[in-house]
PDB file of N, CA and C in Angstrom:
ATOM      1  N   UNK A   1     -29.237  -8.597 -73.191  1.00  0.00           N
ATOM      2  CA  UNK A   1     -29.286  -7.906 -74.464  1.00  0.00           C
ATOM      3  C   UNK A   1     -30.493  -6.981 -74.483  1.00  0.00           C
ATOM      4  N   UNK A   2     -30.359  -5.923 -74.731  1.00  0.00           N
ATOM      5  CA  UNK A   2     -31.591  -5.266 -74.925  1.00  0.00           C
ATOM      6  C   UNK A   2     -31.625  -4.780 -76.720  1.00  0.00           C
ATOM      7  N   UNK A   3     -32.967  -4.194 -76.735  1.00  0.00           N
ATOM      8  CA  UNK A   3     -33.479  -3.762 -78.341  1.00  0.00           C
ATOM      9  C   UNK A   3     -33.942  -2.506 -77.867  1.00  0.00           C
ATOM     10  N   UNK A   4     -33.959  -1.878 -79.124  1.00  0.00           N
ATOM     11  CA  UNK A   4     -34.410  -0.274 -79.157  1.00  0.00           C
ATOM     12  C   UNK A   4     -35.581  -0.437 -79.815  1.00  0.00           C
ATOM     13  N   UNK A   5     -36.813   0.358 -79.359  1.00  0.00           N
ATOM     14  CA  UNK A   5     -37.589   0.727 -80.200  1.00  0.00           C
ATOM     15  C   UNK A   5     -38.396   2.206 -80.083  1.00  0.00           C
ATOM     16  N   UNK A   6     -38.992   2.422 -81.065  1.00  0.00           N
ATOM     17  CA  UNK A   6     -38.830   4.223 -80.995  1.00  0.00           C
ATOM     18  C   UNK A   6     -40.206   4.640 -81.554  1.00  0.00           C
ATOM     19  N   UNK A   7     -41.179   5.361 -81.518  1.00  0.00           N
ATOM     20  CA  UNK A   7     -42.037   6.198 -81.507  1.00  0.00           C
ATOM     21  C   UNK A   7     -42.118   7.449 -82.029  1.00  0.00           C
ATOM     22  N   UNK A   8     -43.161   7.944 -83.147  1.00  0.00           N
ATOM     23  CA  UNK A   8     -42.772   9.847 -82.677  1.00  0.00           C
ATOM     24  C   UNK A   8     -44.468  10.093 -82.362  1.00  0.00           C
ATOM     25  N   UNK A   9     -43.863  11.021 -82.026  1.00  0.00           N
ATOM     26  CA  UNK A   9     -44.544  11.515 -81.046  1.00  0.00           C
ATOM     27  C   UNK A   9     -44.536  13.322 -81.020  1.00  0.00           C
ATOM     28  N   UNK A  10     -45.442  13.729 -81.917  1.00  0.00           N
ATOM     29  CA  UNK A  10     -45.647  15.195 -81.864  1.00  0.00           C
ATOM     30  C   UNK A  10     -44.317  15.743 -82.951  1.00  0.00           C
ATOM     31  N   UNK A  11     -44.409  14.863 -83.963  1.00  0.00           N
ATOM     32  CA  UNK A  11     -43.025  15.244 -85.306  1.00  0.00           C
ATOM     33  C   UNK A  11     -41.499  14.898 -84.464  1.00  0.00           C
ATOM     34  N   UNK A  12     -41.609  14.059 -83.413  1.00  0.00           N
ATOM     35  CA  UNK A  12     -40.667  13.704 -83.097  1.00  0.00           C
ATOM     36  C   UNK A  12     -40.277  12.405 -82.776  1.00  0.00           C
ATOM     37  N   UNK A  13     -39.017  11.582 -82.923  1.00  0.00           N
ATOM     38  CA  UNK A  13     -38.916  10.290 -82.804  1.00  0.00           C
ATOM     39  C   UNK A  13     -38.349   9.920 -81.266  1.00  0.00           C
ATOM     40  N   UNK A  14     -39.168   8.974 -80.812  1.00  0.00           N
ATOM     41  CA  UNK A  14     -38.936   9.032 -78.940  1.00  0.00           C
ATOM     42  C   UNK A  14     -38.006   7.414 -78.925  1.00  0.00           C
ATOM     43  N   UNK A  15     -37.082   7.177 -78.779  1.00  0.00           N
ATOM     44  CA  UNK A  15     -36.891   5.491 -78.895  1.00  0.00           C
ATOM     45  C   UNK A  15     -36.655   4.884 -76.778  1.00  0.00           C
ATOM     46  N   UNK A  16     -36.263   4.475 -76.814  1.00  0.00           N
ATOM     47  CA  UNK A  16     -36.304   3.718 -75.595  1.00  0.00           C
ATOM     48  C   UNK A  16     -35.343   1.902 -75.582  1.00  0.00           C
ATOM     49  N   UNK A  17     -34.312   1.733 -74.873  1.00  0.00           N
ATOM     50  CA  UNK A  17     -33.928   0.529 -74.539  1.00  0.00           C
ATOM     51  C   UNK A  17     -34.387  -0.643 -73.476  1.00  0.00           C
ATOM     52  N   UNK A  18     -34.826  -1.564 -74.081  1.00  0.00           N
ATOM     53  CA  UNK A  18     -35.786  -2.386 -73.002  1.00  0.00           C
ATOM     54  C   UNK A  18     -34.990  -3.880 -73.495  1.00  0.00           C
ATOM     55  N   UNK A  19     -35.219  -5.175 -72.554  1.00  0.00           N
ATOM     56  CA  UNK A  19     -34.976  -6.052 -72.406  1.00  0.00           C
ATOM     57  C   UNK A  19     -35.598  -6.965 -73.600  1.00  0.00           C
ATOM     58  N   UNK A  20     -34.543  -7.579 -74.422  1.00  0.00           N
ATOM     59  CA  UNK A  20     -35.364  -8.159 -75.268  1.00  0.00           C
ATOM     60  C   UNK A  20     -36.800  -8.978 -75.344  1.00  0.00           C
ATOM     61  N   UNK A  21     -37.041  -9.567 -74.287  1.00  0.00           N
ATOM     62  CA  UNK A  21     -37.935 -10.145 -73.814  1.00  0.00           C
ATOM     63  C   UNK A  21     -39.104  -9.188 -73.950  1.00  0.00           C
ATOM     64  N   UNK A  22     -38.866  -8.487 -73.397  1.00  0.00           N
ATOM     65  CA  UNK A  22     -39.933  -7.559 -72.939  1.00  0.00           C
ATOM     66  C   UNK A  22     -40.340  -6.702 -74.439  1.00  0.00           C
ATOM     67  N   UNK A  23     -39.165  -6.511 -75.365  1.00  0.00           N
ATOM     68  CA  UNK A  23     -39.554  -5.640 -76.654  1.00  0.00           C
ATOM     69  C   UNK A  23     -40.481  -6.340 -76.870  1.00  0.00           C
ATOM     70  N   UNK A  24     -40.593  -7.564 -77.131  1.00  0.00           N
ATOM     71  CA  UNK A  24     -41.858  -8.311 -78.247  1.00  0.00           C
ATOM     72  C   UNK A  24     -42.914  -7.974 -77.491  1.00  0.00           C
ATOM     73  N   UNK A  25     -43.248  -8.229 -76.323  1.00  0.00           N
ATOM     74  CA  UNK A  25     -44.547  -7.686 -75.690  1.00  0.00           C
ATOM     75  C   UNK A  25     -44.575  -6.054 -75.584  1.00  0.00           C
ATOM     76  N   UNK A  26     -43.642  -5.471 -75.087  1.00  0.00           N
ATOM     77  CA  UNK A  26     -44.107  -4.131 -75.405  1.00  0.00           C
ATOM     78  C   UNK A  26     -44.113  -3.900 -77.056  1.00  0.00           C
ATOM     79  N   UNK A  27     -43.431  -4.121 -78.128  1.00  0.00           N
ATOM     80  CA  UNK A  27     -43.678  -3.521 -79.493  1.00  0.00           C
ATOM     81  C   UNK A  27     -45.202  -4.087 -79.630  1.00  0.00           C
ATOM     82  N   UNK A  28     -45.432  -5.056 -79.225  1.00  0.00           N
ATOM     83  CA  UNK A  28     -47.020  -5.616 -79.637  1.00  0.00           C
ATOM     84  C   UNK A  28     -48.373  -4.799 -78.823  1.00  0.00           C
ATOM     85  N   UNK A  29     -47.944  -4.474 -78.188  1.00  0.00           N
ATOM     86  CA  UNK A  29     -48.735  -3.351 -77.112  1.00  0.00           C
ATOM     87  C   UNK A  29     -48.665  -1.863 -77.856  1.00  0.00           C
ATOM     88  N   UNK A  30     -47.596  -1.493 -78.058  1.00  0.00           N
ATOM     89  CA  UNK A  30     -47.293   0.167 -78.992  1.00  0.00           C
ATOM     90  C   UNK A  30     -47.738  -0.315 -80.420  1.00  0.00           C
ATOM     91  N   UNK A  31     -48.058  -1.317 -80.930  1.00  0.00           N
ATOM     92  CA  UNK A  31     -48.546  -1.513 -82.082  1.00  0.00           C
ATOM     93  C   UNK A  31     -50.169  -1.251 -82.231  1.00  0.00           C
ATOM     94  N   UNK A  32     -50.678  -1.693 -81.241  1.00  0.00           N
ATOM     95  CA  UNK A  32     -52.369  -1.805 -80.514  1.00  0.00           C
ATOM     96  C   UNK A  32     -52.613  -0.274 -80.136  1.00  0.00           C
ATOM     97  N   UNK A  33     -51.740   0.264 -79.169  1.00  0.00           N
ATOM     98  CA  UNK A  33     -52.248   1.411 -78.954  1.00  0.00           C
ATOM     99  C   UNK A  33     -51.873   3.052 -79.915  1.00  0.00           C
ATOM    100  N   UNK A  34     -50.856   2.786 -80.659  1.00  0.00           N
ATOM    101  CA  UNK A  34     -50.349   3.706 -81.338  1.00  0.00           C
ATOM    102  C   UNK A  34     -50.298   3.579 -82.842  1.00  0.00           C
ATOM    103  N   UNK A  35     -50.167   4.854 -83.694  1.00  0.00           N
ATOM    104  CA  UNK A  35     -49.811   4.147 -84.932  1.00  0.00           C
ATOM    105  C   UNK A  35     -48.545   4.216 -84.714  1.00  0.00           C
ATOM    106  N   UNK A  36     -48.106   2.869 -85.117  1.00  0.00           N
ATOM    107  CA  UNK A  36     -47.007   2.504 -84.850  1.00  0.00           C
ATOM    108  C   UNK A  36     -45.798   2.866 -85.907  1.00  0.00           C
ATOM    109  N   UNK A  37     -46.212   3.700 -86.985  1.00  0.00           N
ATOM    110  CA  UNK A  37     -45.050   3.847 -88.311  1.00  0.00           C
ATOM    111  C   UNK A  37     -45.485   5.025 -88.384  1.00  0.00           C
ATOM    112  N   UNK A  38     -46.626   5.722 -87.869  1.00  0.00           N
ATOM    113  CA  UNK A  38     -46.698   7.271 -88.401  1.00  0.00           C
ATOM    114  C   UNK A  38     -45.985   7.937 -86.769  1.00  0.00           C
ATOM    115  N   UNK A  39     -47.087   9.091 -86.902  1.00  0.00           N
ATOM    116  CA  UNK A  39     -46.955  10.070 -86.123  1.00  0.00           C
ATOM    117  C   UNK A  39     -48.126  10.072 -85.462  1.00  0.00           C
ATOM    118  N   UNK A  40     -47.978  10.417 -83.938  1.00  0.00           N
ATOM    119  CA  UNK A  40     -48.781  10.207 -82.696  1.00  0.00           C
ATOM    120  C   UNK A  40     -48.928  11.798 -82.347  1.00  0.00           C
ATOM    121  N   UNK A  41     -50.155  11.899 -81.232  1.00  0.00           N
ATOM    122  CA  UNK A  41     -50.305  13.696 -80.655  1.00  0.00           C
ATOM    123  C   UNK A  41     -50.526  13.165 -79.415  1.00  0.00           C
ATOM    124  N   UNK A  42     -50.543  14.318 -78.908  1.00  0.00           N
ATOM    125  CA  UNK A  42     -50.933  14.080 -77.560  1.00  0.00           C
ATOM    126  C   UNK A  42     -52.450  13.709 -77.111  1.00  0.00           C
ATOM    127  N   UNK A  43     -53.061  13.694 -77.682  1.00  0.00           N
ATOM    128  CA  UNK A  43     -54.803  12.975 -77.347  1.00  0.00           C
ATOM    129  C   UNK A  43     -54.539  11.317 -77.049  1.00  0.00           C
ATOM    130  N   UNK A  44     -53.553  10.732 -78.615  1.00  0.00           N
ATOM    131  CA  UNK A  44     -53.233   9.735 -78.689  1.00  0.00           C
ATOM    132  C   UNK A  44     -52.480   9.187 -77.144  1.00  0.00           C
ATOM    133  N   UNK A  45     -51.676   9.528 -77.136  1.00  0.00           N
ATOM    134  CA  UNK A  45     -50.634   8.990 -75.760  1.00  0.00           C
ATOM    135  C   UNK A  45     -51.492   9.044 -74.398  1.00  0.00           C
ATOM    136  N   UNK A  46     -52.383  10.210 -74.308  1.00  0.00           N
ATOM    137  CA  UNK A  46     -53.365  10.292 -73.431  1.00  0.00           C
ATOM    138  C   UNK A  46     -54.548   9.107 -73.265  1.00  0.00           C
ATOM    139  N   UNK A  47     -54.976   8.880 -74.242  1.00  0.00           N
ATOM    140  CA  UNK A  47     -55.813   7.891 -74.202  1.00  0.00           C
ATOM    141  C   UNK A  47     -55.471   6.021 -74.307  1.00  0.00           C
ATOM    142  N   UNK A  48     -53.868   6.285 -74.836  1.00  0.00           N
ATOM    143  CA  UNK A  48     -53.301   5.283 -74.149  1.00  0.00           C
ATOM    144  C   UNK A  48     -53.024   4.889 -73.096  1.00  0.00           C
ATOM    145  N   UNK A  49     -52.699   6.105 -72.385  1.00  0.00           N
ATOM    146  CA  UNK A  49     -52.088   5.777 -70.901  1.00  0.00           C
ATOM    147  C   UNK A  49     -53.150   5.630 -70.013  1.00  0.00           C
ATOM    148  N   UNK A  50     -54.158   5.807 -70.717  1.00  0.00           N
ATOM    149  CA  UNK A  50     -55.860   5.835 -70.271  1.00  0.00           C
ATOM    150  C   UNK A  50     -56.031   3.961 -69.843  1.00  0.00           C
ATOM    151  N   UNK A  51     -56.199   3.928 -71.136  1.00  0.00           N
ATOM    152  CA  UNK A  51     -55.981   2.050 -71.429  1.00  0.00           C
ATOM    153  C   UNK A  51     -55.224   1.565 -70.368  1.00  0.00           C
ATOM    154  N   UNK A  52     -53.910   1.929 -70.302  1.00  0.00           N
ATOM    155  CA  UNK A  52     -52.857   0.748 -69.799  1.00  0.00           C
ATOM    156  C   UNK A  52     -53.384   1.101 -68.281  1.00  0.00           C
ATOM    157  N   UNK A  53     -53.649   1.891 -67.711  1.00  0.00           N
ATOM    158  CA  UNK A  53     -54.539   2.354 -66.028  1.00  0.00           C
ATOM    159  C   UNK A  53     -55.449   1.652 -65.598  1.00  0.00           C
ATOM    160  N   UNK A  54     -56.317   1.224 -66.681  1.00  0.00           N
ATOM    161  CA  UNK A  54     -57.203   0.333 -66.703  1.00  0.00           C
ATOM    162  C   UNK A  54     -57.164  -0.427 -66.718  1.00  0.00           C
ATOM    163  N   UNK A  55     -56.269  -1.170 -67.664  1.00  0.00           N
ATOM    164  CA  UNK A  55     -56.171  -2.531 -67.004  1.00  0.00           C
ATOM    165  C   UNK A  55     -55.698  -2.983 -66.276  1.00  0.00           C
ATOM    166  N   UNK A  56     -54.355  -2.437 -65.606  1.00  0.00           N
ATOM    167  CA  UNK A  56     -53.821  -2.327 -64.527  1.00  0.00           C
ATOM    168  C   UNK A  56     -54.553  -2.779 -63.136  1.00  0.00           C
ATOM    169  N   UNK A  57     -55.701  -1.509 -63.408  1.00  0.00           N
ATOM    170  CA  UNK A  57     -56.484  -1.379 -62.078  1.00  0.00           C
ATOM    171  C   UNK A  57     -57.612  -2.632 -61.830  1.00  0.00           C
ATOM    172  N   UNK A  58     -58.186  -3.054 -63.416  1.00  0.00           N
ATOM    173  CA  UNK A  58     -58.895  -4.289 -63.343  1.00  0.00           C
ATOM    174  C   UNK A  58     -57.646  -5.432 -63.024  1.00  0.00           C
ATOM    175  N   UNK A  59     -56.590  -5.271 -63.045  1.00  0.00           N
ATOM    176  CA  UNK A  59     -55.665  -6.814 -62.951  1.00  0.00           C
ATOM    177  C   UNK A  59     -55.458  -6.478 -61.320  1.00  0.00           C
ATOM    178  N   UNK A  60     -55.270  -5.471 -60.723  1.00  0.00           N
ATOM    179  CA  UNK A  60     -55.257  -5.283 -59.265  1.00  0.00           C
ATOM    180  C   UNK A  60     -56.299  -5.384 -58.488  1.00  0.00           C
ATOM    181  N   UNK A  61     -57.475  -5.178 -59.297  1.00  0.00           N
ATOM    182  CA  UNK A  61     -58.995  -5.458 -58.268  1.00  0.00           C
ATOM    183  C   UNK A  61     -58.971  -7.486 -58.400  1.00  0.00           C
ATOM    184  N   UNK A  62     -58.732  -8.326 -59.655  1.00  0.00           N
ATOM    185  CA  UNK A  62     -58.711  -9.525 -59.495  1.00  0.00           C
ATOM    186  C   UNK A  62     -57.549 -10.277 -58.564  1.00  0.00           C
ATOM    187  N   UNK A  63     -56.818  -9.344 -58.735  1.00  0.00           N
ATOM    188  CA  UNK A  63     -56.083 -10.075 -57.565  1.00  0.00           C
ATOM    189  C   UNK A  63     -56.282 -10.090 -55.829  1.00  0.00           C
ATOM    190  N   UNK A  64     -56.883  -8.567 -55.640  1.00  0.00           N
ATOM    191  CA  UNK A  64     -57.172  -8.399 -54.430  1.00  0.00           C
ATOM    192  C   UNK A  64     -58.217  -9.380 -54.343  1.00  0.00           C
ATOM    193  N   UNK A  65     -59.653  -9.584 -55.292  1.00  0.00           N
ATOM    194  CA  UNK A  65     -60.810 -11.118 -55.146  1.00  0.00           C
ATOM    195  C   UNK A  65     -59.562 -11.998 -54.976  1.00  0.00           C
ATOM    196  N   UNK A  66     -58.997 -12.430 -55.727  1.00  0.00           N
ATOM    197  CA  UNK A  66     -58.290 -14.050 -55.479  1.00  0.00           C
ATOM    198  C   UNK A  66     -57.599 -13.932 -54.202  1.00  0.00           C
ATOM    199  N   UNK A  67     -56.916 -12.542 -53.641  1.00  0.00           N
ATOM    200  CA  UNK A  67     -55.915 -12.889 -52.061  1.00  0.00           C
ATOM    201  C   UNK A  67     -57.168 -12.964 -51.713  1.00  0.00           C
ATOM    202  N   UNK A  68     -58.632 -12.394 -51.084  1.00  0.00           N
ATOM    203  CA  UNK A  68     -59.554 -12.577 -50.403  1.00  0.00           C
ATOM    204  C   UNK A  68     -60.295 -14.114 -50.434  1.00  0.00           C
ATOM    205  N   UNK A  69     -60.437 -14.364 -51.420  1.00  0.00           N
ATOM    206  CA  UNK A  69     -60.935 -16.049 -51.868  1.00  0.00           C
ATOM    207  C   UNK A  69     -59.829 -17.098 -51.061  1.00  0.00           C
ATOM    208  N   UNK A  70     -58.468 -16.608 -51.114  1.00  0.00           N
ATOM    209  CA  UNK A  70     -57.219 -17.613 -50.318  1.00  0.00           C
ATOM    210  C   UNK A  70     -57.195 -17.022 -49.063  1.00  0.00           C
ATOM    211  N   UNK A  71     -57.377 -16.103 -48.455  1.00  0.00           N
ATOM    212  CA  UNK A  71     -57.722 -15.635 -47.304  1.00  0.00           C
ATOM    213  C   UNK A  71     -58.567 -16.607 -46.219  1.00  0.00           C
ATOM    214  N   UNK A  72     -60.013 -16.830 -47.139  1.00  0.00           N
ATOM    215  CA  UNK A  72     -61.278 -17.293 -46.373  1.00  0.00           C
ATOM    216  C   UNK A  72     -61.244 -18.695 -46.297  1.00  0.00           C
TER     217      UNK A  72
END
């Protein structure tokens, strides 16, 4: 089953179909980084996608420590 959920984004409404599972964690994530009932610009989406890189890259540097720690 999937859910829709939708965004605007520059006076426009962006929606997207994702796995229900996954809506509740992503709507809770687009809630944190966006306003989530108005209207978004592009600085906004930029400095989100800023965020989600980051942590990304910190969740990929802890994993590379933990394979090195099971490595040794």
């Amino acid at each position: 089953m999937s859910k829709k959920l939708g965004l605007h984004i520059g006076g426009r409404r962006f929606d997207v179909d994702v796995d229900d599972d996954f809506a509740k964690f992503l709507q809770s994530q687009m809630e944190r980084d966006f306003n989530y009932d108005g209207n978004n610009d592009a600085k906004t989406m930029l400095q989100a996608y800023v965020r989600q890189s980051y942590e990304l890259y910190m969740q990929n540097k802890k994993i590379d420590e933990i394979m090195e720690k099971i490595d040794k």
